[in-house]
C-alpha atoms as a PDB file:
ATOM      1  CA  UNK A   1      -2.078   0.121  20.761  1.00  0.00           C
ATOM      2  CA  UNK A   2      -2.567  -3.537  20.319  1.00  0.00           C
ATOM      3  CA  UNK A   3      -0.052  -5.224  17.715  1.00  0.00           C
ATOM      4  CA  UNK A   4      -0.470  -8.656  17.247  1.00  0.00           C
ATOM      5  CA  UNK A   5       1.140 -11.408  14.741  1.00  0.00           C
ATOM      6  CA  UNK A   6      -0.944 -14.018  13.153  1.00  0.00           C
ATOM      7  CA  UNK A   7       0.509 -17.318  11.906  1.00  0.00           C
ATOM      8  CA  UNK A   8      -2.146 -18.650   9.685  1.00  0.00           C
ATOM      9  CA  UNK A   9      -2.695 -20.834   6.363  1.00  0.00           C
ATOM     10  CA  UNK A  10      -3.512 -18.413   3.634  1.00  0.00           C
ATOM     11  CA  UNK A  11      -5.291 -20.864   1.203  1.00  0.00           C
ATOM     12  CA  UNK A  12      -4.876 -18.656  -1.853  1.00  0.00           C
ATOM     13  CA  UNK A  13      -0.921 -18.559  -1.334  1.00  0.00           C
ATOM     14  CA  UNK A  14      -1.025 -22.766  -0.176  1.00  0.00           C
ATOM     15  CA  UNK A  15       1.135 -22.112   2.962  1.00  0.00           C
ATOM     16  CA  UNK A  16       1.133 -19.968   6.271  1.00  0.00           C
ATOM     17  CA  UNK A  17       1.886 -16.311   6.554  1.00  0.00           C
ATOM     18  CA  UNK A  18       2.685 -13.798   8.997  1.00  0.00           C
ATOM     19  CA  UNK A  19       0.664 -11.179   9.231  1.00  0.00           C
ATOM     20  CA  UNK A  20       1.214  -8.133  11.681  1.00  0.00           C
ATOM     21  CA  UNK A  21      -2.095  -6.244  13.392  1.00  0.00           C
ATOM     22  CA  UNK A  22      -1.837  -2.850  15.108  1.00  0.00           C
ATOM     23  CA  UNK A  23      -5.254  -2.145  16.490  1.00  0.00           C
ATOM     24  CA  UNK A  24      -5.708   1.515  18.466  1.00  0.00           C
ATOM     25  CA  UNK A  25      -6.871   0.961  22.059  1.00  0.00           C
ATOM     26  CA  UNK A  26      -6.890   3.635  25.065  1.00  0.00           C
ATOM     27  CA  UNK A  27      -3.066   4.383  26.285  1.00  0.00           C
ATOM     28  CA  UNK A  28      -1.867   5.479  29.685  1.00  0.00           C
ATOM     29  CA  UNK A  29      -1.950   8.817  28.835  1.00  0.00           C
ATOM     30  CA  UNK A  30      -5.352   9.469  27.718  1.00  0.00           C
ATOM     31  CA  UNK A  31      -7.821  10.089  30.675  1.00  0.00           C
ATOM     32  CA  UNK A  32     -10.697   9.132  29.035  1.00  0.00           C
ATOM     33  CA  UNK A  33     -14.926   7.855  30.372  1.00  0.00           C
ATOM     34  CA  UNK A  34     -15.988   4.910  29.403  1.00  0.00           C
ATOM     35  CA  UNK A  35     -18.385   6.935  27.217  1.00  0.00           C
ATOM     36  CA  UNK A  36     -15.598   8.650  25.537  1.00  0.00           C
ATOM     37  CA  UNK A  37     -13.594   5.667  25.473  1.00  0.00           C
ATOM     38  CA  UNK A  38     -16.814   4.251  22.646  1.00  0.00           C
ATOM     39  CA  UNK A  39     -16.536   7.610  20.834  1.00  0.00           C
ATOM     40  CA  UNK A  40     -13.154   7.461  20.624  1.00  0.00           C
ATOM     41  CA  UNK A  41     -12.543   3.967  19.545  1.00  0.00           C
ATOM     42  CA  UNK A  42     -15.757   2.566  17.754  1.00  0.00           C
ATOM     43  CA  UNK A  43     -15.028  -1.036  17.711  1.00  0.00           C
ATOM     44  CA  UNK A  44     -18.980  -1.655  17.102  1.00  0.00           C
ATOM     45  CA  UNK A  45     -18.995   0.434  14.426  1.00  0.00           C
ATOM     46  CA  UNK A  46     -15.499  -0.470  12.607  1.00  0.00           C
ATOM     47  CA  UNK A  47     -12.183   1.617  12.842  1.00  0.00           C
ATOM     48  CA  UNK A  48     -10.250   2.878   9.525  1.00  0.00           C
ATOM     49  CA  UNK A  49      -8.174  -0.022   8.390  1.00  0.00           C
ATOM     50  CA  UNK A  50      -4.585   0.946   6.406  1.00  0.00           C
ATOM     51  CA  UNK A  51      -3.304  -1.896   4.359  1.00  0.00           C
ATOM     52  CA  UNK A  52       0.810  -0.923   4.432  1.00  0.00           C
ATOM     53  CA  UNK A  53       2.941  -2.853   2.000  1.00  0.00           C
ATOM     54  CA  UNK A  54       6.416  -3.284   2.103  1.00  0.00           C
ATOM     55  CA  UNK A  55       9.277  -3.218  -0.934  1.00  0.00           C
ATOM     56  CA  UNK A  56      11.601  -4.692  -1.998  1.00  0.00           C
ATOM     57  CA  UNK A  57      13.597  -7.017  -0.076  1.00  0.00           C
ATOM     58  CA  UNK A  58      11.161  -6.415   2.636  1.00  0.00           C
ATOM     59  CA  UNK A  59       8.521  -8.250   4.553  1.00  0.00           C
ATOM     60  CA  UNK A  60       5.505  -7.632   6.682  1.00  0.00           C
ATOM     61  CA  UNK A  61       7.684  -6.593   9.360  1.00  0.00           C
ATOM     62  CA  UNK A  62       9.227  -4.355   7.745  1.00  0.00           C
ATOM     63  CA  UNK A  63       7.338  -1.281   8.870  1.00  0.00           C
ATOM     64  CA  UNK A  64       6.821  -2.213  12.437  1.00  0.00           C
ATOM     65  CA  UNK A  65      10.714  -2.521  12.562  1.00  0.00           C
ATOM     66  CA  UNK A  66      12.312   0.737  10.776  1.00  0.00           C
ATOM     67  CA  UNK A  67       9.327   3.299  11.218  1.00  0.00           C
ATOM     68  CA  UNK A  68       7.067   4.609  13.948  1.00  0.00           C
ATOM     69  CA  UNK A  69       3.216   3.442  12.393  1.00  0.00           C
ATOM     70  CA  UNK A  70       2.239   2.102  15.388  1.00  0.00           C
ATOM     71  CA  UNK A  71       2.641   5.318  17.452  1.00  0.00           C
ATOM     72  CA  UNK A  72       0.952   7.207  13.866  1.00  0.00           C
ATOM     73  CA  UNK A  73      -1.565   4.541  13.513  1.00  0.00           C
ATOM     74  CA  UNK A  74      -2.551   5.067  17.442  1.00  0.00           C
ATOM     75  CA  UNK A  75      -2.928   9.238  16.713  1.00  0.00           C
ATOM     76  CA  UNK A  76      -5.016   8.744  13.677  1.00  0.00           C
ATOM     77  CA  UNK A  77      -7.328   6.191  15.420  1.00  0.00           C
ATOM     78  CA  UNK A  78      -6.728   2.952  12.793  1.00  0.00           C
ATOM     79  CA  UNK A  79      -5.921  -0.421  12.474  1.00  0.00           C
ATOM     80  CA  UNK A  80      -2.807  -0.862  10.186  1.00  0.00           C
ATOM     81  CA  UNK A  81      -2.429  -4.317   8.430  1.00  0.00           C
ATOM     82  CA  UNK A  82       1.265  -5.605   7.232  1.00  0.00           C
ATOM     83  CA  UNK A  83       1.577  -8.753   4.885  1.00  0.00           C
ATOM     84  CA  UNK A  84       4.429  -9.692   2.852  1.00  0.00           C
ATOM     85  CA  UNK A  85       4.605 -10.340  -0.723  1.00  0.00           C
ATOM     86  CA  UNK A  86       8.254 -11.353  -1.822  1.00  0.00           C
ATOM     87  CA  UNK A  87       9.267  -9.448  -4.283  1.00  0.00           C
ATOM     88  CA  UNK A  88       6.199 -10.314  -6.417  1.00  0.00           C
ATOM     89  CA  UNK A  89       5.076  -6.322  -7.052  1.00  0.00           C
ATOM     90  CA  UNK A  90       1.854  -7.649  -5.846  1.00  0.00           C
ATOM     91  CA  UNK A  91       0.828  -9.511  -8.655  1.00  0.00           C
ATOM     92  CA  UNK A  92      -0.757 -13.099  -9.178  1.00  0.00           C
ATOM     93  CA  UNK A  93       2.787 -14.545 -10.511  1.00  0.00           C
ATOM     94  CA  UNK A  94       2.977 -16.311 -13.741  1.00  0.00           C
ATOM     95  CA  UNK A  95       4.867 -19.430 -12.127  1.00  0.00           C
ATOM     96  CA  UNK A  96       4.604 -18.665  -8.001  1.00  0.00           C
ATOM     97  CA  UNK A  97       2.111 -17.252  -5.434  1.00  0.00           C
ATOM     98  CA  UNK A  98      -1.278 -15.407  -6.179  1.00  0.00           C
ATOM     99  CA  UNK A  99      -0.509 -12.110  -4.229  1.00  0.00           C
ATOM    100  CA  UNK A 100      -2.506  -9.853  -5.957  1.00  0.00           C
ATOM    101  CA  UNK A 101      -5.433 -12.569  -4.607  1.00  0.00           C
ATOM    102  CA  UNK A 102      -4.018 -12.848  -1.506  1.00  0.00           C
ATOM    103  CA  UNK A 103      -4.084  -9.155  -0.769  1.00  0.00           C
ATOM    104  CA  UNK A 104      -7.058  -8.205  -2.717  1.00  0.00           C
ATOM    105  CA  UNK A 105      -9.428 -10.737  -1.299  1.00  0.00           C
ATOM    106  CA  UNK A 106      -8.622 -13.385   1.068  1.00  0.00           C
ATOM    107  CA  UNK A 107      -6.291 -10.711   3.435  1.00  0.00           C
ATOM    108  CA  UNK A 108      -9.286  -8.209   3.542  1.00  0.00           C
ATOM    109  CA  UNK A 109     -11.690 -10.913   4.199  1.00  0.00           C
ATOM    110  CA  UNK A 110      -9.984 -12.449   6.781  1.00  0.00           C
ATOM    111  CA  UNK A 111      -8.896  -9.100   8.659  1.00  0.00           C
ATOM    112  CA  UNK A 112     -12.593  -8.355   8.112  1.00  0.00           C
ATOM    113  CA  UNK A 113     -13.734 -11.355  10.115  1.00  0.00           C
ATOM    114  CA  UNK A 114     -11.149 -11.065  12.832  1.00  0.00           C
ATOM    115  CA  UNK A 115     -10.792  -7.955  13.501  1.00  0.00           C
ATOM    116  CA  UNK A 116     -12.808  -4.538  14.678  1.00  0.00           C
ATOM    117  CA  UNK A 117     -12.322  -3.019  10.851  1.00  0.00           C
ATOM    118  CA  UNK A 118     -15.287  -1.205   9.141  1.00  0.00           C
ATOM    119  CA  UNK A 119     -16.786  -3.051   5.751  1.00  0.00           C
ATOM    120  CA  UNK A 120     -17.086   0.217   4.340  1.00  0.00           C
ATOM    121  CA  UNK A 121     -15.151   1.326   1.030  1.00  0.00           C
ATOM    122  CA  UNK A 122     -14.590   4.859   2.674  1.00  0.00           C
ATOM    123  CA  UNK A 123     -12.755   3.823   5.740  1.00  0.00           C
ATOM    124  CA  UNK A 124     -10.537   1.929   3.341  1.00  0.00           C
ATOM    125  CA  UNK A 125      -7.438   2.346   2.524  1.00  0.00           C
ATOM    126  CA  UNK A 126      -3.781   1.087   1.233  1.00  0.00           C
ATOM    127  CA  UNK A 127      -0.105   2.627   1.040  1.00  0.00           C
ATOM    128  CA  UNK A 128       3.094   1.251   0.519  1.00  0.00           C
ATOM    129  CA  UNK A 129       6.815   2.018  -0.603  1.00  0.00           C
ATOM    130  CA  UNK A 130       9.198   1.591  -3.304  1.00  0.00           C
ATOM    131  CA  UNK A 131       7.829  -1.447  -4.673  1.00  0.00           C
ATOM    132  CA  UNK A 132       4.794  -1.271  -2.299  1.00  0.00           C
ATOM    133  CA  UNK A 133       4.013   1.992  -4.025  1.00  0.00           C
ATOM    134  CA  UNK A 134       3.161   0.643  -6.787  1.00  0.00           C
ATOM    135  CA  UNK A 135       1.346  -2.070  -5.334  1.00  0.00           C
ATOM    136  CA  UNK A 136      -1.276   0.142  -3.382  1.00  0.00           C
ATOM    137  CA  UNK A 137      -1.964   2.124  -6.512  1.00  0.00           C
ATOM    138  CA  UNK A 138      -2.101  -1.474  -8.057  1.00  0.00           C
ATOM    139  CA  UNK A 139      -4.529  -2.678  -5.874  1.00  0.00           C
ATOM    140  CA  UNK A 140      -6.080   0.671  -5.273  1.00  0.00           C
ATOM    141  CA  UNK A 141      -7.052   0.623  -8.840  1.00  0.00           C
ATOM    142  CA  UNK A 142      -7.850  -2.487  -9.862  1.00  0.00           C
ATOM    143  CA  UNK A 143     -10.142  -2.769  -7.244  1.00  0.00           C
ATOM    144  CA  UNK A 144     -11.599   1.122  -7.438  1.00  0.00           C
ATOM    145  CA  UNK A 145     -14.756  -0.429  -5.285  1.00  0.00           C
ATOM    146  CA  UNK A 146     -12.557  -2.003  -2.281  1.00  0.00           C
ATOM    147  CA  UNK A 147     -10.481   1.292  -1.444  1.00  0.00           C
ATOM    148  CA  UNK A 148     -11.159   5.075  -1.151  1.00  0.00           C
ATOM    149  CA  UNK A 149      -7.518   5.885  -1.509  1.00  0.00           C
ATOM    150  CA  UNK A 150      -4.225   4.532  -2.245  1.00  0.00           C
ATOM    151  CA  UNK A 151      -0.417   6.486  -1.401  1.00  0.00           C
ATOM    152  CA  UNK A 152       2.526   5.457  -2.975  1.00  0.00           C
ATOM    153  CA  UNK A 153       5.777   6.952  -1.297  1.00  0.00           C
ATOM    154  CA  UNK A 154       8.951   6.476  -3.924  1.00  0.00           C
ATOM    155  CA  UNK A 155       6.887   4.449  -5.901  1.00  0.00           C
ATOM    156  CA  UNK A 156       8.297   2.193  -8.424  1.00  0.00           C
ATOM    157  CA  UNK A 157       5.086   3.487 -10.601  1.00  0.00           C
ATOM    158  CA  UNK A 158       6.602   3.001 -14.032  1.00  0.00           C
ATOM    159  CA  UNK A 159       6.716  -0.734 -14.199  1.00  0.00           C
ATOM    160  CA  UNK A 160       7.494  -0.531 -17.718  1.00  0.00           C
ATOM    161  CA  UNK A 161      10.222   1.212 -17.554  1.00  0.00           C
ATOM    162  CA  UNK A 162      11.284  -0.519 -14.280  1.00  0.00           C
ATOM    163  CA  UNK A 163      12.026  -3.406 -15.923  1.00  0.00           C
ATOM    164  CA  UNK A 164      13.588  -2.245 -18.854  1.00  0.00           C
ATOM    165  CA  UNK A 165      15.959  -0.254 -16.451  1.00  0.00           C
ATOM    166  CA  UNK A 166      16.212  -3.374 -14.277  1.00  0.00           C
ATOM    167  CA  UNK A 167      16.843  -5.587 -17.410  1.00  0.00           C
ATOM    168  CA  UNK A 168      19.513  -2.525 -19.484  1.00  0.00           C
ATOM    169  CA  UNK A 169      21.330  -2.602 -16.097  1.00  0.00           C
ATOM    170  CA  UNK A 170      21.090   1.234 -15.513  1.00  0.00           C
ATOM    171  CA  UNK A 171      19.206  -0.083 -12.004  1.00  0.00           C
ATOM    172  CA  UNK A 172      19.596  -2.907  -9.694  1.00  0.00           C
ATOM    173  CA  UNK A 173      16.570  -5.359  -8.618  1.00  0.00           C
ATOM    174  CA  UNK A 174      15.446  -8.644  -7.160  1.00  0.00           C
ATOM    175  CA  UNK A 175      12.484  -9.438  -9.261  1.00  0.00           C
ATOM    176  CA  UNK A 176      12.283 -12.609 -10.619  1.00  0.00           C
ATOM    177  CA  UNK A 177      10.487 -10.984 -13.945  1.00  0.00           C
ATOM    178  CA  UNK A 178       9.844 -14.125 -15.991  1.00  0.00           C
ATOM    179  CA  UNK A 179       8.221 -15.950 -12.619  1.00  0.00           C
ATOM    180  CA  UNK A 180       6.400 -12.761 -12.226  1.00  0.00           C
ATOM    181  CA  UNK A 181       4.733 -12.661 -16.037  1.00  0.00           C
ATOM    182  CA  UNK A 182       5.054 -15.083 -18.406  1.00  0.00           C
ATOM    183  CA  UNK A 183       5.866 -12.711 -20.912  1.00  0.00           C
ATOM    184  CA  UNK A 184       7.801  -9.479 -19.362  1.00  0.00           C
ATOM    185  CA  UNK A 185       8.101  -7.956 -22.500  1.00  0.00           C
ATOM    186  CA  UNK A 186       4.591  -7.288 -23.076  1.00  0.00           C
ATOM    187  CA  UNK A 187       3.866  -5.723 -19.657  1.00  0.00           C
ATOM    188  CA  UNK A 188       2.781  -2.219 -21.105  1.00  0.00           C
ATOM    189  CA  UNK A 189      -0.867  -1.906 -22.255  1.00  0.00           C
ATOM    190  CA  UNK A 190      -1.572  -5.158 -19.952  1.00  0.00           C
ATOM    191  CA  UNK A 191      -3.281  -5.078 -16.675  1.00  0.00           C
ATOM    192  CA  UNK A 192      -0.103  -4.352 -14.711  1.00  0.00           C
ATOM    193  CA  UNK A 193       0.553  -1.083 -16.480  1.00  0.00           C
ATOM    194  CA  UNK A 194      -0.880   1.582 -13.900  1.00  0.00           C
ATOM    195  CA  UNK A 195      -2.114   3.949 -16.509  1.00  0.00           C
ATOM    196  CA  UNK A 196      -3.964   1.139 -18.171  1.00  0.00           C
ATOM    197  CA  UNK A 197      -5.780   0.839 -15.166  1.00  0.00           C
ATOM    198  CA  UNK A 198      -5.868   4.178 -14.110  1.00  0.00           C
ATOM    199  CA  UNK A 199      -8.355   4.541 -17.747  1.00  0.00           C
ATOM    200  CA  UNK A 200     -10.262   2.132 -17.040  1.00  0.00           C
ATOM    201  CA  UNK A 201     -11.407   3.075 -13.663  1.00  0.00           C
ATOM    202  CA  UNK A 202     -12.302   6.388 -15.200  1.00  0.00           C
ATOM    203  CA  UNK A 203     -14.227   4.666 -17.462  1.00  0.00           C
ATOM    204  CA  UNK A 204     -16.161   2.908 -15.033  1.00  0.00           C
ATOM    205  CA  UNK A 205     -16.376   5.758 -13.133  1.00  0.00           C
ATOM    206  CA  UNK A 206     -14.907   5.119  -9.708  1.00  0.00           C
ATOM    207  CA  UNK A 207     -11.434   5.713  -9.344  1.00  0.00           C
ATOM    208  CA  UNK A 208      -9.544   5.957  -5.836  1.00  0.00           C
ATOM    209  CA  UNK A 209      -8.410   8.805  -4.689  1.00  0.00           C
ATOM    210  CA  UNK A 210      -4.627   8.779  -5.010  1.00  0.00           C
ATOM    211  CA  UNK A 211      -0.879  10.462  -3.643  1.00  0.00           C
ATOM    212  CA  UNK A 212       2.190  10.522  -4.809  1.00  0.00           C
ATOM    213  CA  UNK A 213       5.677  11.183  -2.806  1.00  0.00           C
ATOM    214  CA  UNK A 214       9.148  10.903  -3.712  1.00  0.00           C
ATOM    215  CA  UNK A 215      12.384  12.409  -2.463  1.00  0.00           C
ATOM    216  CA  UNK A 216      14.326  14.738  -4.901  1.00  0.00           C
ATOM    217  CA  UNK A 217      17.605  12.194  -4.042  1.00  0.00           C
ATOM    218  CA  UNK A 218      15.973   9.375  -4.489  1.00  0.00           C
ATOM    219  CA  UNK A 219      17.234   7.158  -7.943  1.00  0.00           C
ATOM    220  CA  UNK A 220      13.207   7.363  -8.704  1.00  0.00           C
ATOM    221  CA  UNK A 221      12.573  11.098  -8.530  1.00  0.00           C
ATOM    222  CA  UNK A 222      12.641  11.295 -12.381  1.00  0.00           C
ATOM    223  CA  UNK A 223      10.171   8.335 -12.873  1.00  0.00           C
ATOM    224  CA  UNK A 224       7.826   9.824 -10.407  1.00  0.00           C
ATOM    225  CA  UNK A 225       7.789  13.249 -12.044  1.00  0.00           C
ATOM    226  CA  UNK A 226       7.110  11.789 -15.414  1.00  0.00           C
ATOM    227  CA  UNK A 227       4.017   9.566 -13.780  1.00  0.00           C
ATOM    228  CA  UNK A 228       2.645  12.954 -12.304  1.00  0.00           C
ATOM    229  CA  UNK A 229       3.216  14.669 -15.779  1.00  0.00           C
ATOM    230  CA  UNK A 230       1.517  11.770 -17.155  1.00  0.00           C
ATOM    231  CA  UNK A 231      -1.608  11.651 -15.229  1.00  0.00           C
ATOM    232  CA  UNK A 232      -1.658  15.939 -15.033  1.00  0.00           C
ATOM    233  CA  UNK A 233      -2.169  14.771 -19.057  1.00  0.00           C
ATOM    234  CA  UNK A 234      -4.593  12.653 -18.281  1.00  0.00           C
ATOM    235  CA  UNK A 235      -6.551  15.190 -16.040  1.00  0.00           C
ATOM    236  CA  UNK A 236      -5.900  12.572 -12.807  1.00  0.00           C
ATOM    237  CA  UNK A 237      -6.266  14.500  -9.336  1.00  0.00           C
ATOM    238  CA  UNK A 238      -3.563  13.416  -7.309  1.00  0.00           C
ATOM    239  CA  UNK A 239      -1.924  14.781  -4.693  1.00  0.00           C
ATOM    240  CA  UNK A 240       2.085  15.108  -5.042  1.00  0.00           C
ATOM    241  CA  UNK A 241       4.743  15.989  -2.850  1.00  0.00           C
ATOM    242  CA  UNK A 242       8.461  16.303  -2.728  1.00  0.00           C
ATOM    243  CA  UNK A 243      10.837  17.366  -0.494  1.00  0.00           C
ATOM    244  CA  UNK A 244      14.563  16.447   0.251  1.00  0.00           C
ATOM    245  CA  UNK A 245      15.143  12.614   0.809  1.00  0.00           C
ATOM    246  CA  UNK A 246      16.556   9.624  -0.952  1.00  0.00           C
ATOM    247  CA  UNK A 247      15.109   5.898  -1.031  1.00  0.00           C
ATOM    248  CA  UNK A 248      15.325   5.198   2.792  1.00  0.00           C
ATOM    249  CA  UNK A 249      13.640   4.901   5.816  1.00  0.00           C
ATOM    250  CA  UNK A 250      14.492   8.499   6.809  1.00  0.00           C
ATOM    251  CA  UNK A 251      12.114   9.642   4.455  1.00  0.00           C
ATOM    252  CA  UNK A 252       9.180   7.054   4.341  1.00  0.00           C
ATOM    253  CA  UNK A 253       8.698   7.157   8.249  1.00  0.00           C
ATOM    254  CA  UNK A 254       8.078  11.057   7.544  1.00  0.00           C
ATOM    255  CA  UNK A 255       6.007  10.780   4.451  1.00  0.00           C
ATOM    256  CA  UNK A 256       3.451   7.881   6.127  1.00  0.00           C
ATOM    257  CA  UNK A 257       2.507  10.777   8.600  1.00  0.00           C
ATOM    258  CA  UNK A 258       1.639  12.936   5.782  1.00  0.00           C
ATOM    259  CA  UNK A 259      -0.153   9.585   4.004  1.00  0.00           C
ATOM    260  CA  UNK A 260      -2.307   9.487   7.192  1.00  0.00           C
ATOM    261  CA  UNK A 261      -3.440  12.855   7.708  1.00  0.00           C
ATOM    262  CA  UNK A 262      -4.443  12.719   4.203  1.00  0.00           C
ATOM    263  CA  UNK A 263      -6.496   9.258   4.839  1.00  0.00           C
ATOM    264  CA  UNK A 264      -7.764   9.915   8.254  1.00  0.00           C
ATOM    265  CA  UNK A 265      -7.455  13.714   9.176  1.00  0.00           C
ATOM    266  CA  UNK A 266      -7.227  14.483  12.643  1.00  0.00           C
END
């Protein structure tokens, strides 16, 4: 595996970022031809690229510090991309950066350009936790035509009701709401309200293909199950699963294994 960090000016956020690359390439271990070697990693043709965001209080080194993706990421044959986003929830903020631009279009074109990534909607993908959760669902449907599927692992779904929590006190947060939208209150029925966007992929007719996963400890199991209620109403195929875990690493570094094998089954 080939992880690289690159230091350049991202001209949709007007200053540099750090991005982190993990790119698949032969290891010690495998024994492989050179002919094998081209079926194995098809740099020609493009590999599967993962867009992985990070939450809260996170950056894009997040992952690369307190999981193993770059050992999962080498079995499942794709490049993984980690950006950070503050703790914008990936949106274009009202009074600070454009991150829903930054990740939607200038990150993708620029990985596109660099790197040995296939073009192709169906090789690709995004995931994320906590607060990323909601952002790969974010971006995975509002741009339905970019990605084939989108994972959110305790995702903060609900935004809604995430900030009324958040603002009630019954939860703690970082976001800086009023930066984020210049009118917080009126988040629900707006283009940051998931089910909002969830209809009107349907209505388009291309909607991404999406998971859900959430620990039964963690302080967002209820909001998850009433987002999977939700879009059961809704008739929404979407793979759920639970299991015993609470809002850490613990569980995340399990779940992206299951993410993958759903993405990129080997």
């Amino acid at each position: 595996m080939a992880s690289m960090n690159c230091h350049y000016y991202s001209y949709s956020l007007g200053h540099t970022v750090d991005v982190n690359v993990f790119v698949p390439t032969p290891e010690g271990n495998e024994q492989i031809t050179s002919e094998s070697a081209k079926k194995a990693f098809p740099y020609e043709k493009g590999l599967p690229v993962l867009y992985l965001l990070h939450g809260a209080f996170g950056d894009y080194s997040s992952w690369m510090r307190f999981s193993n993706i770059e050992r999962y990421a080498q079995k499942h044959c794709c490049v993984v991309v980690m950006a950070s986003a503050e703790n914008s929830f990936y949106q274009d903020m009202y009074h600070g950066n454009r991150y829903f631009t930054f990740f939607s279009e200038e990150l993708p074109g620029f990985i596109k350009s660099i790197f040995p990534v296939s073009k192709r909607r169906e090789d690709t993908f995004v995931a994320g936790l906590s607060m990323g959760g909601y952002g790969a669902w974010f971006l995975g449907l509002s741009k339905p035509e970019q990605y084939a599927k989108a994972a959110s692992m305790s995702g903060a779904l609900n935004i809604v009701k995430t900030f009324e929590q958040i603002k009630n006190g019954s939860i703690d947060g970082p976001f800086p709401w009023k930066n984020i939208f210049e009118n917080p209150d009126e988040i629900a029925g707006s283009s940051a309200d998931l089910m909002v966007l969830y209809d009107r992929c349907v209505k388009e007719g291309i909607v991404p293909e999406l998971y859900q996963a959430c620990g039964t400890e963690d302080f967002l199991y209820e909001m998850n199950k009433e987002v999977k209620k939700t879009m059961e109403e809704k008739g929404a195929h979407v793979i759920y699963e639970e299991g015993p875990g609470n809002h850490n690493w613990d569980f995340w570094d399990q779940y992206i294994k299951n993410v993958l094998q759903w993405m990129i089954p080997v």
